[in-house]
Protein backbone atom coordinates (compact mmCIF):
# COMPACT_ATOMS: atom_id res chain seq x y z
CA UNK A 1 0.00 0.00 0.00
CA UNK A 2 2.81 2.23 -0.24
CA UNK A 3 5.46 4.12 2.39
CA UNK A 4 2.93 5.91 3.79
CA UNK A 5 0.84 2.80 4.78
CA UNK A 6 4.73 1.08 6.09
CA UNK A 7 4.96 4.50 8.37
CA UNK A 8 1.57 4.27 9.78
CA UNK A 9 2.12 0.67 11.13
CA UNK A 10 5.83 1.46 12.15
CA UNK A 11 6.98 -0.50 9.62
CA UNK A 12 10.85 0.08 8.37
CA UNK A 13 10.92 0.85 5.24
CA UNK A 14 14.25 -0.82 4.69
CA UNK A 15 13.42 -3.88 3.15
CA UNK A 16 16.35 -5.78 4.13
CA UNK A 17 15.10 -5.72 7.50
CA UNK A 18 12.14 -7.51 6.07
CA UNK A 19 14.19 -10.94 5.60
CA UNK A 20 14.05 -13.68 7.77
CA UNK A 21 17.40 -13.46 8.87
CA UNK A 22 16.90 -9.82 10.13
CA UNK A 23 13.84 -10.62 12.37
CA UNK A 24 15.72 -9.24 15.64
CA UNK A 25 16.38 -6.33 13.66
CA UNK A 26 13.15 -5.44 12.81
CA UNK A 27 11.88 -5.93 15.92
CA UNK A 28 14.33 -3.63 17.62
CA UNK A 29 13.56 -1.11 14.89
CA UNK A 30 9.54 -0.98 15.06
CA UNK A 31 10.00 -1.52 19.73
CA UNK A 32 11.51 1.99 19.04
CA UNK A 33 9.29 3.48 16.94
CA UNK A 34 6.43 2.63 18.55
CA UNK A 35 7.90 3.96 21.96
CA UNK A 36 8.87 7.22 20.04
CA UNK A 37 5.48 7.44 18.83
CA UNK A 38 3.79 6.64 22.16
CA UNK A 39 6.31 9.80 24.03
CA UNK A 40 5.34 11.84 21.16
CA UNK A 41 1.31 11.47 21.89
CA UNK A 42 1.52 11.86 25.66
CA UNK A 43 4.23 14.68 25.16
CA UNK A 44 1.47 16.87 23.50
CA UNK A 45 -1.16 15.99 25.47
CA UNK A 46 -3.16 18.90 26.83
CA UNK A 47 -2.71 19.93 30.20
CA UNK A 48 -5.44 20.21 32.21
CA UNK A 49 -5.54 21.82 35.95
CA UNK A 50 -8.10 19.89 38.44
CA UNK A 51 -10.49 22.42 40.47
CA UNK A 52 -11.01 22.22 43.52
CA UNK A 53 -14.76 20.55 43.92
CA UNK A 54 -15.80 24.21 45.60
CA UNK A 55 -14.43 25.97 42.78
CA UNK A 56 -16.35 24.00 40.27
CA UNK A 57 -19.14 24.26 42.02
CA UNK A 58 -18.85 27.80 41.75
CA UNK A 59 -18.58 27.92 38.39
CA UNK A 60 -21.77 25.52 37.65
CA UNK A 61 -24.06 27.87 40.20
CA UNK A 62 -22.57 31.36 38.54
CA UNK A 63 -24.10 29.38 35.14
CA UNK A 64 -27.43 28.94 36.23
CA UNK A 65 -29.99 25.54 36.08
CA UNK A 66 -29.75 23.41 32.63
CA UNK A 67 -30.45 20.38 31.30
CA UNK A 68 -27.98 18.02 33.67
CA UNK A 69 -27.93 20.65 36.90
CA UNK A 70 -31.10 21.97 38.97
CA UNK A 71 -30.76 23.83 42.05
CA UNK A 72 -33.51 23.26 44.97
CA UNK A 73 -33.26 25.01 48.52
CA UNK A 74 -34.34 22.33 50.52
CA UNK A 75 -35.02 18.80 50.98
CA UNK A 76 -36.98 19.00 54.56
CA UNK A 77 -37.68 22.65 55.26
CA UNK A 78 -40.04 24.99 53.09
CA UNK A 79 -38.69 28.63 53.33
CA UNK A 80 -42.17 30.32 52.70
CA UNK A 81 -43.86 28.89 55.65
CA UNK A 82 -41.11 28.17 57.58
CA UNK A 83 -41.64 24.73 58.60
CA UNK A 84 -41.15 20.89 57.92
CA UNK A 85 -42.52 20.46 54.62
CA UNK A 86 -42.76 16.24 53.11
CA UNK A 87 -43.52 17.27 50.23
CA UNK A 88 -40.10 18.64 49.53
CA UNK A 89 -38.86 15.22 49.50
CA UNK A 90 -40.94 13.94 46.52
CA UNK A 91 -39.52 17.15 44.09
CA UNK A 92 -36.08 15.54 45.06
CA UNK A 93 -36.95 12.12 44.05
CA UNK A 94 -38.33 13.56 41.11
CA UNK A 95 -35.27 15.50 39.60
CA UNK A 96 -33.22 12.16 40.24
CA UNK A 97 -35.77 10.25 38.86
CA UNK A 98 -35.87 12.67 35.86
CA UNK A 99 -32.05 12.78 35.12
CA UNK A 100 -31.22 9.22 35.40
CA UNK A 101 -34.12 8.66 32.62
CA UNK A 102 -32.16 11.47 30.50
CA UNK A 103 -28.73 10.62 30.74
CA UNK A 104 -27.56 12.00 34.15
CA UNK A 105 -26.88 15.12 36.11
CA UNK A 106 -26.32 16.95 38.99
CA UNK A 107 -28.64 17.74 41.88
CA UNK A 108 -27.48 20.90 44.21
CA UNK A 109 -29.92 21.27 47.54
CA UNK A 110 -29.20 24.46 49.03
CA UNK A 111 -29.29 26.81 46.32
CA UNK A 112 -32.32 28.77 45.32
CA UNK A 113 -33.17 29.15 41.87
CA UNK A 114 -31.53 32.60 41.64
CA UNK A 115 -28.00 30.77 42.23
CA UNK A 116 -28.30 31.98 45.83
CA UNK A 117 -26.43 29.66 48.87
CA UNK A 118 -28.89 28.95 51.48
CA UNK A 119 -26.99 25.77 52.66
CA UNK A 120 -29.09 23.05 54.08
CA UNK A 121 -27.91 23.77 57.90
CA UNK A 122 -32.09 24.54 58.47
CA UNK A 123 -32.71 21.45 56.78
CA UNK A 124 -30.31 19.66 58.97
CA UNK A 125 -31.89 21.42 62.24
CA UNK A 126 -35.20 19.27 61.35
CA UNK A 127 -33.70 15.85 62.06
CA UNK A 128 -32.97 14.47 65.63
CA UNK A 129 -28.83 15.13 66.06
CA UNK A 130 -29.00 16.61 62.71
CA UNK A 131 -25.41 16.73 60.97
CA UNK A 132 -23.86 15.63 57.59
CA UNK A 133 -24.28 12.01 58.18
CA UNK A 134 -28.21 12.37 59.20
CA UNK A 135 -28.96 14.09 56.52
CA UNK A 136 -27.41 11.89 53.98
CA UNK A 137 -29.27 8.81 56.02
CA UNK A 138 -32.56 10.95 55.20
CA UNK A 139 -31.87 11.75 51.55
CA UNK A 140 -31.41 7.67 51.39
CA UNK A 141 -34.19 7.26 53.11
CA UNK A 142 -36.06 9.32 50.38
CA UNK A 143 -35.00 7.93 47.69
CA UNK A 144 -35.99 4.00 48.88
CA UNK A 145 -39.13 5.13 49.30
CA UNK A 146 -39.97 6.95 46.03
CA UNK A 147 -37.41 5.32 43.79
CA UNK A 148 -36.32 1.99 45.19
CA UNK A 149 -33.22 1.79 47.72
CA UNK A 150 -31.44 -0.51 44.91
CA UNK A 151 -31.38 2.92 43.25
CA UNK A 152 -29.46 4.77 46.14
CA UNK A 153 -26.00 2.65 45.38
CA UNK A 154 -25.68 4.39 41.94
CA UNK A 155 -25.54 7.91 43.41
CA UNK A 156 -22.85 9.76 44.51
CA UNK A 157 -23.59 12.53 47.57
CA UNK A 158 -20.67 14.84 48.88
CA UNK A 159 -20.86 17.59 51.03
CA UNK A 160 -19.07 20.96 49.62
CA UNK A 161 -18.88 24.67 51.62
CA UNK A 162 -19.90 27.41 50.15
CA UNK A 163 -19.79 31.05 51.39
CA UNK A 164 -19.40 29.48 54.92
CA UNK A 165 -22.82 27.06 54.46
CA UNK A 166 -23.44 23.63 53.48
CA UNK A 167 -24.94 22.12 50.18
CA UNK A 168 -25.17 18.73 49.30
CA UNK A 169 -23.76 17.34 45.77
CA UNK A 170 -25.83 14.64 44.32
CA UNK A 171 -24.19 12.93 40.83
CA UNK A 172 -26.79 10.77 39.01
CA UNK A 173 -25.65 8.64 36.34
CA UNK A 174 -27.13 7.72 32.82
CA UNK A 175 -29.38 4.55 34.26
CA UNK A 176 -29.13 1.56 31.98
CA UNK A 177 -32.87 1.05 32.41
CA UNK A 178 -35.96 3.39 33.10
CA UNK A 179 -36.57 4.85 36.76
CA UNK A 180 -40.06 5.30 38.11
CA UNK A 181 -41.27 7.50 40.61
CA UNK A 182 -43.71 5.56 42.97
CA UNK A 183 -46.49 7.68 45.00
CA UNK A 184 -48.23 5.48 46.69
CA UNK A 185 -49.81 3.36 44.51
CA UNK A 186 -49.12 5.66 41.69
CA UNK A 187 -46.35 4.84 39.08
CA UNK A 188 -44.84 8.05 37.60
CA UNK A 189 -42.37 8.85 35.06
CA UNK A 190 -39.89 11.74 34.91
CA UNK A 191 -37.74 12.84 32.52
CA UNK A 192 -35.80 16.35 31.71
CA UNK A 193 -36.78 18.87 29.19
CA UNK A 194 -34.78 22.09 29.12
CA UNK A 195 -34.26 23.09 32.64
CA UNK A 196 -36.84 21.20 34.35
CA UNK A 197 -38.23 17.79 35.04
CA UNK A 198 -41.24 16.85 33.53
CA UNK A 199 -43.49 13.63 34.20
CA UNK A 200 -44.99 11.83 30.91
CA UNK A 201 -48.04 9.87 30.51
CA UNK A 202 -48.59 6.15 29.77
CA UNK A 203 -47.72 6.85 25.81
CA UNK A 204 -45.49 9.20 25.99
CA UNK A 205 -43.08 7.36 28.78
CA UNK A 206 -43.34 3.91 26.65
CA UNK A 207 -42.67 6.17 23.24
CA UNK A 208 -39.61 7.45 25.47
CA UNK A 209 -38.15 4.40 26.96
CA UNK A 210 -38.55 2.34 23.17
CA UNK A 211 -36.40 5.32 22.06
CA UNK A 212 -34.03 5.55 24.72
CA UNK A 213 -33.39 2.12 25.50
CA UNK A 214 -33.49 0.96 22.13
CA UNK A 215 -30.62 -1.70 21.65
C-alpha cells in the first residue's frame, strides 16, 4: 500500500530488514518506533488543571440551572412557611428520577433558583442530632421510598462549603434502564426537558423508553 501505509504501522521501510534473517532487527527497529510514537502522543497531550470541587461548584451555580444541573433550597424545610414540609422530598426524588431517565446530572440542595447559597444547615436542624451524616441517612431514606433503595447505590452525595454554608452534591448517572417515581400506589415517570423535570403519561413514557433504551 505504499510508504505511507509502512509509516503508519511502524513498519521500516528498509526492506532488508524484512528478511528472515533480520527478524531481531526489525523488531528492535519498530520496539523503538512505537515507543517514540507513544512519548510523542503523551508529550502533546493537553494539560489540564483539576479544580477544587468548591471551585467548580462555583462555576456551575454562577451558570445557572440546565439540562444536567437543577438547584432546589431544601429537601426538609419549606422557606415560605417556615416549617417541615414532606412534600419537599418527593420534588427531590423527582429531579433524580428525571435525570437518570435522561442521561444524568447533577442535583445541588441548598441553592435557590436565583444561584443563591442557602446551605441546608435549616434542613439539617429538622432531624434528631441533625449533621452531615443524618442528613445523607434521610436523603437515602427518600429515595428508597420513592425510587427503590437498589437505586441509592448508583448515586454519589458529597458535602461541599460554600460562602461558609453547606450544600449537598448529588451525581446521578445515565441509568441503563428506566426509573419510576412511585407515589403510593401511583407509578410516575420523569424525565428532563430544558431546565426542568417533567413527568410523561402512559404513551409518551413507553414512546420514550422504546427510544431511549433501544438496543
Amino acid at each position: 500500500r505504499g510508504e505511507e501505509a509502512l509509516r503508519s504501522q511502524l513498519i521500516p521501510e528498509d526492506r532488508a530488514l524484512w528478511e528472515v534473517g533480520n527478524f531481531r532487527q526489525f523488531l528492535q527497529y519498530r520496539r523503538a518506533e512505537i515507543a517514540r510514537v507513544i512519548n510523542e502522543f503523551i508529550k502533546n497531550l493537553p494539560t489540564t488543571t483539576t479544580k477544587p470541587t468548591k471551585e467548580l461548584l462555583e462555576e456551575e451555580i454562577a451558570g445557572g440551572e440546565s439540562h444536567d444541573l437543577e438547584f432546589k433550597s431544601s429537601m426538609r424545610w419549606n422557606y415560605k412557611t417556615e416549617q417541615i414540609d414532606k412534600a419537599l422530598e418527593k420534588v427531590i426524588a423527582k429531579t433524580v428520577a428525571a435525570f437518570a431517565n435522561s442521561g444524568g446530572g447533577r442535583l445541588i440542595v441548598g441553592i435557590n433558583d436565583k444561584g443563591e447559597v442557602l446551605g441546608i444547615e435549616k434542613d439539617m436542624e429538622t432531624l434528631s442530632g441533625g449533621d452531615k451524616d443524618k442528613y445523607e441517612l434521610a436523603f437515602t431514606n427518600v429515595i428508597a421510598n420513592y425510587l427503590g433503595k437498589e437505586n441509592r447505590p448508583h448515586l454519589k452525595v458529597e458535602f461541599v462549603q460554600l460562602k461558609g454554608k453547606t450544600v449537598m452534591t448529588v451525581n446521578v448517572p445515565e441509568f441503563m434502564t428506566q426509573v419510576y417515581l412511585n407515589d403510593g400506589d401511583r407509578e410516575e415517570f420523569f424525565v428532563r426537558s430544558g431546565n426542568a423535570s417533567h413527568e410523561l403519561n402512559v404513551r409518551e413514557a413507553n414512546e420514550y423508553i422504546s427510544s431511549h433504551w433501544a438496543k
